[in-house]
N, C-alpha and C. Protein backbone atom coordinates (compact mmCIF):
# COMPACT_ATOMS: atom_id res chain seq x y z
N UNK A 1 205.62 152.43 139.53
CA UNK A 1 205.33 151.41 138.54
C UNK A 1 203.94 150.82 138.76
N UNK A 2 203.47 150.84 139.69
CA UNK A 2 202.87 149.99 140.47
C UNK A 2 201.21 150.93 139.98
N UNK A 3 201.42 151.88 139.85
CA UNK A 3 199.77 152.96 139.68
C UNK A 3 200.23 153.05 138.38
N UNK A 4 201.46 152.94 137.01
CA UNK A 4 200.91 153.18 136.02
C UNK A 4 200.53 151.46 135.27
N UNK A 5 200.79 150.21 136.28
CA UNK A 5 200.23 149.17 135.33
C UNK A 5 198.49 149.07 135.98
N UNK A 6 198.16 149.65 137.19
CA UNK A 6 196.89 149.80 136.90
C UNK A 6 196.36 150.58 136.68
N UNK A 7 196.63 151.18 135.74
CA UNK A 7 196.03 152.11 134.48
C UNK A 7 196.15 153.33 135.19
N UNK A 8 196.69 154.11 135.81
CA UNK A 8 196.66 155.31 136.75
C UNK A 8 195.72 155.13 137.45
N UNK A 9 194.96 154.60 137.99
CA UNK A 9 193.92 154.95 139.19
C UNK A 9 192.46 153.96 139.38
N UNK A 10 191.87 153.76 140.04
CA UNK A 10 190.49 152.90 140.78
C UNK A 10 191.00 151.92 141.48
N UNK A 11 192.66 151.89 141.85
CA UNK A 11 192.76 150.68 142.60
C UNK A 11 193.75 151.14 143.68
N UNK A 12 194.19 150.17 144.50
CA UNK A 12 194.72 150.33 145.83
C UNK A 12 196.45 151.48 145.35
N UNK A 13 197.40 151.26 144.48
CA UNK A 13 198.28 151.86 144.62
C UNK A 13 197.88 153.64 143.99
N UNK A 14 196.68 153.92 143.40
CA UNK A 14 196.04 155.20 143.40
C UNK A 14 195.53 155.73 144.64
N UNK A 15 195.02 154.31 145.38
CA UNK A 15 194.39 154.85 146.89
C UNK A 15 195.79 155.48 147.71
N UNK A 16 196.43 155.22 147.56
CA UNK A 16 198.22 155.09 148.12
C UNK A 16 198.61 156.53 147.94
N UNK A 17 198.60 157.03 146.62
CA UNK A 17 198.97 158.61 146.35
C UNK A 17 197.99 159.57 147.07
N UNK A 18 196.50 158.80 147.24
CA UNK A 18 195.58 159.61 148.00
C UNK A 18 196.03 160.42 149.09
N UNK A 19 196.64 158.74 150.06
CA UNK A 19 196.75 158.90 151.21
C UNK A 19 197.95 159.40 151.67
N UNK A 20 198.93 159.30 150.65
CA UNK A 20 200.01 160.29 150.99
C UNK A 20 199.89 161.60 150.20
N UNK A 21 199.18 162.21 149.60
CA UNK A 21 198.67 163.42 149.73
C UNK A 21 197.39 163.85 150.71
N UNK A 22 197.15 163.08 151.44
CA UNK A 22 196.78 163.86 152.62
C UNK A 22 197.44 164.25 153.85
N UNK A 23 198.53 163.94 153.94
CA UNK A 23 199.86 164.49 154.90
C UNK A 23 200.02 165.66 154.44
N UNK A 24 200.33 166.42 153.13
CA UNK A 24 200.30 167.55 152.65
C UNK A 24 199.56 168.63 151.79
N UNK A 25 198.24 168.36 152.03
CA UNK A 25 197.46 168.49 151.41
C UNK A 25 195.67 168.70 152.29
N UNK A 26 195.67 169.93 153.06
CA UNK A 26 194.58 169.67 153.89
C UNK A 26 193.10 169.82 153.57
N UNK A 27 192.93 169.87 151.82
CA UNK A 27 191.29 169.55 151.25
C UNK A 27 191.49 168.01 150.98
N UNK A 28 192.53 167.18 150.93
CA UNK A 28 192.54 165.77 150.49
C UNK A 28 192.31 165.06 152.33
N UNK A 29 193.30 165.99 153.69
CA UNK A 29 192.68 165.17 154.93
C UNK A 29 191.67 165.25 154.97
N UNK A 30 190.91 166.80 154.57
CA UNK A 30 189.60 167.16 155.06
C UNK A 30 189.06 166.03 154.33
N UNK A 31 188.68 165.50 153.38
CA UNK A 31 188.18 164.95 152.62
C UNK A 31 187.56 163.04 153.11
N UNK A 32 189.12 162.95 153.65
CA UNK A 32 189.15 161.89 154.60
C UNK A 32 188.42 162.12 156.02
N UNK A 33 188.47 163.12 156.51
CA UNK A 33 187.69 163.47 157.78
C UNK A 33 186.09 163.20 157.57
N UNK A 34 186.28 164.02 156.67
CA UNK A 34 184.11 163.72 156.31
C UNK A 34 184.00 162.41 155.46
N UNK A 35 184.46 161.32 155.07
CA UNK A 35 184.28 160.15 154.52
C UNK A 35 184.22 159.79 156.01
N UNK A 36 185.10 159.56 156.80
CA UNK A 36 184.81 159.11 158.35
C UNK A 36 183.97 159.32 159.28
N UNK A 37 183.53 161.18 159.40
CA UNK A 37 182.20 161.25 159.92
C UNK A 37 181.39 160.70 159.28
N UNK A 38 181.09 160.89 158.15
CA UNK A 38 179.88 160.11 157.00
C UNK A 38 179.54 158.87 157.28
N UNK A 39 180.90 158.10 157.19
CA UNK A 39 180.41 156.60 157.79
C UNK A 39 180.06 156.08 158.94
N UNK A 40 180.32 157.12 159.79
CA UNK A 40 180.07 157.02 161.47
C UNK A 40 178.83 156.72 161.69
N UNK A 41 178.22 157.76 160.54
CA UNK A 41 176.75 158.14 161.28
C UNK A 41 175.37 157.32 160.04
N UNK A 42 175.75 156.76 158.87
CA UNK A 42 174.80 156.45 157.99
C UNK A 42 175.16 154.89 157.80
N UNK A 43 174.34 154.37 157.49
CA UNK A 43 174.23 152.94 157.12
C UNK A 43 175.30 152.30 155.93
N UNK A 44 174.57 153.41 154.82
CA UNK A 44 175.25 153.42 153.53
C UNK A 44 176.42 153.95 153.64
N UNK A 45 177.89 153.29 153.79
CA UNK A 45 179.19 153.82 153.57
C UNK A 45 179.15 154.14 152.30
N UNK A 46 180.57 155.63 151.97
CA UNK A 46 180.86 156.19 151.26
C UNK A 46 181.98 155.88 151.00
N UNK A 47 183.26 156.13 149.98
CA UNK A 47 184.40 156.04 149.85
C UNK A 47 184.98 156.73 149.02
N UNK A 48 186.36 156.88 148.34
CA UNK A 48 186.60 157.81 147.13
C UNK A 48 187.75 157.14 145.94
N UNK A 49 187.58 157.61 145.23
CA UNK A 49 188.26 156.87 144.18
C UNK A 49 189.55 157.75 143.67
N UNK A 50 190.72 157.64 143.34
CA UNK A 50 191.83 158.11 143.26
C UNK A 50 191.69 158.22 141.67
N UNK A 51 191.96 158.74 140.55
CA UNK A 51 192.60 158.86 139.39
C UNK A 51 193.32 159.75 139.14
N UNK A 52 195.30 159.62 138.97
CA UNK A 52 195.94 160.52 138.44
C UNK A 52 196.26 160.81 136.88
N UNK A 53 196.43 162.08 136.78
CA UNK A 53 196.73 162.31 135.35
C UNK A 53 197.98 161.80 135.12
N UNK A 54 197.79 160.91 134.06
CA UNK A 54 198.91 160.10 133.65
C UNK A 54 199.83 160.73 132.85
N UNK A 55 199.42 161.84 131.69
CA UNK A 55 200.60 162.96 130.99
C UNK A 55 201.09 163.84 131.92
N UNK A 56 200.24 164.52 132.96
CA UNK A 56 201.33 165.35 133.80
C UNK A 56 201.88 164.19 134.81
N UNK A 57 201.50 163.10 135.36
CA UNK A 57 202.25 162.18 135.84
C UNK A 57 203.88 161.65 135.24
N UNK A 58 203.99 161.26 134.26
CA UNK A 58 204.28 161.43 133.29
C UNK A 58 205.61 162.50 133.06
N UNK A 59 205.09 163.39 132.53
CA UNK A 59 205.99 164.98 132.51
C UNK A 59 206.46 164.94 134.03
N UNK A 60 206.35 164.91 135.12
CA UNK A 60 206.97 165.06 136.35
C UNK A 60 208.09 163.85 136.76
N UNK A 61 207.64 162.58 136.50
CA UNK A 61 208.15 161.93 136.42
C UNK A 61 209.99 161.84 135.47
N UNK A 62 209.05 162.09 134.09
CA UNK A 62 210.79 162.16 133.25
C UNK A 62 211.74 163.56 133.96
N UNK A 63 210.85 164.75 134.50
CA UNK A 63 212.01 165.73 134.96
C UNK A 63 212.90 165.28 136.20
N UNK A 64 212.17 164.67 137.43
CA UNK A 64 212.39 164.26 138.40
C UNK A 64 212.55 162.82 138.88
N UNK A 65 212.24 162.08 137.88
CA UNK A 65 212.71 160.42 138.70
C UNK A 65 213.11 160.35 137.05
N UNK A 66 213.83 160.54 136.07
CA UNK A 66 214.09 159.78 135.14
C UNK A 66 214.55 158.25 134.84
N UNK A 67 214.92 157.95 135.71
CA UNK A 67 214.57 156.10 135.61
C UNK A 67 213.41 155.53 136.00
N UNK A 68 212.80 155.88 136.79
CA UNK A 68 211.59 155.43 136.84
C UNK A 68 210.42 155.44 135.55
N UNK A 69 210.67 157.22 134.82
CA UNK A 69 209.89 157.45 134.00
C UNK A 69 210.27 156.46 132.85
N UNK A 70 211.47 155.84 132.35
CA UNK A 70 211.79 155.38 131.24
C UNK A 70 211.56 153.94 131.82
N UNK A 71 211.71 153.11 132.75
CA UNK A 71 211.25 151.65 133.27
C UNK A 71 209.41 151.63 133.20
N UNK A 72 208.77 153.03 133.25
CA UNK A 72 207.45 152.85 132.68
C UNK A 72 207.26 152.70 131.25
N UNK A 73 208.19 153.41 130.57
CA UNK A 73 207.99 153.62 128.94
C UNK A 73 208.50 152.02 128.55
N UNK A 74 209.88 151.65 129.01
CA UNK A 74 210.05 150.18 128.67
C UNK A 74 208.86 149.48 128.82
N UNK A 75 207.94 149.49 130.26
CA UNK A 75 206.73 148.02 130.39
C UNK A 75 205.74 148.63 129.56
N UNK A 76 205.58 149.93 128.95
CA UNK A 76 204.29 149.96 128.44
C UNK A 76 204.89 149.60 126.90
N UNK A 77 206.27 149.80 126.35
CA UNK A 77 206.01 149.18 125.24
C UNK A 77 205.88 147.85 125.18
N UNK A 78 206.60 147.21 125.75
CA UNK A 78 206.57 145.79 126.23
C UNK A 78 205.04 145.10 126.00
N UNK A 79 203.96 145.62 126.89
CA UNK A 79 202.73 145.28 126.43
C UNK A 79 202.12 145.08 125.13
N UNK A 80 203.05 146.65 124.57
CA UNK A 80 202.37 146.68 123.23
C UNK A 80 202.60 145.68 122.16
N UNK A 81 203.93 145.78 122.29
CA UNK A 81 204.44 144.58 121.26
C UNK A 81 204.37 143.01 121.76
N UNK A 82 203.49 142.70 122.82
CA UNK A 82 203.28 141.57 122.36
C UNK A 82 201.69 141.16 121.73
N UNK A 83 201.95 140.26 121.12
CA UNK A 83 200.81 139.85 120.30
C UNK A 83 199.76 139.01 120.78
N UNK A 84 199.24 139.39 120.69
CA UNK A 84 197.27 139.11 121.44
C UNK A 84 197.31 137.33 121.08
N UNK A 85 197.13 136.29 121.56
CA UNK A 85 196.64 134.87 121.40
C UNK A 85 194.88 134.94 120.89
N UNK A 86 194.74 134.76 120.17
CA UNK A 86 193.15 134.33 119.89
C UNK A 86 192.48 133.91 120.99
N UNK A 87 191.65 134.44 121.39
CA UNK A 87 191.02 133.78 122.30
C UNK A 87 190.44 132.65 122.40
N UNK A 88 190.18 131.74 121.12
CA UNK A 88 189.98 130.72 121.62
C UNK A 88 191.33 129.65 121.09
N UNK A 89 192.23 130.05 121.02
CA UNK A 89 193.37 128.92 121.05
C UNK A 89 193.89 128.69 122.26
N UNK A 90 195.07 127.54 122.63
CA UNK A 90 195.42 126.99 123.70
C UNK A 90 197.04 126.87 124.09
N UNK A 91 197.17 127.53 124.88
CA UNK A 91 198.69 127.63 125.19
C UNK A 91 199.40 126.03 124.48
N UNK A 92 200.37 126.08 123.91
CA UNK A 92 200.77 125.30 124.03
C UNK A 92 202.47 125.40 124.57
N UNK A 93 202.71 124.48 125.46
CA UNK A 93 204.44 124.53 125.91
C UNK A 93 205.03 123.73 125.04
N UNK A 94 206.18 123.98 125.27
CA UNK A 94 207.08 122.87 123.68
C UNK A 94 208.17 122.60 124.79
């Protein structure tokens, strides 16, 4: 849930799929290995940015976690249907 409300990827729970595809996955450790030498040795740190594909995310999801995949489809309609406040009006509580 957590990587498709931030938009599939540039933030920490995309960094998350990174890093557990580098347990199985030895061009994603390697990858991590030379971000670490890299920073060892240069001033300017490097880093990497995670983005998953959200339709084959998606498609894997409804075959294999089907509640999960449909508790995403519920919050993303959820977003949709609610209706935008003007930006310059003011909450009001009643």
């Amino acid at each position: 849930m957590a990587l498709a409300r931030c938009g599939w990827g540039g933030d920490y729970p995309a960094d998350d799929v990174t890093e557990f595809a580098a347990g199985y996955d030895s061009l994603v450790a390697d990858m991590f290995k030379y971000i670490s030498m890299y920073n060892r040795y240069h001033k300017e740190h490097i880093g990497f940015e995670c983005h998953v594909d959200n339709i084959s995310a998606m498609a894997w999801l409804r075959l294999w976690k089907p509640k999960i995949h449909l508790q995403i489809l519920k919050a993303l309609t959820e977003v949709k249907e609610r209706k935008p406040r003007p930006s310059n009006s003011i909450p009001v509580r009643s």
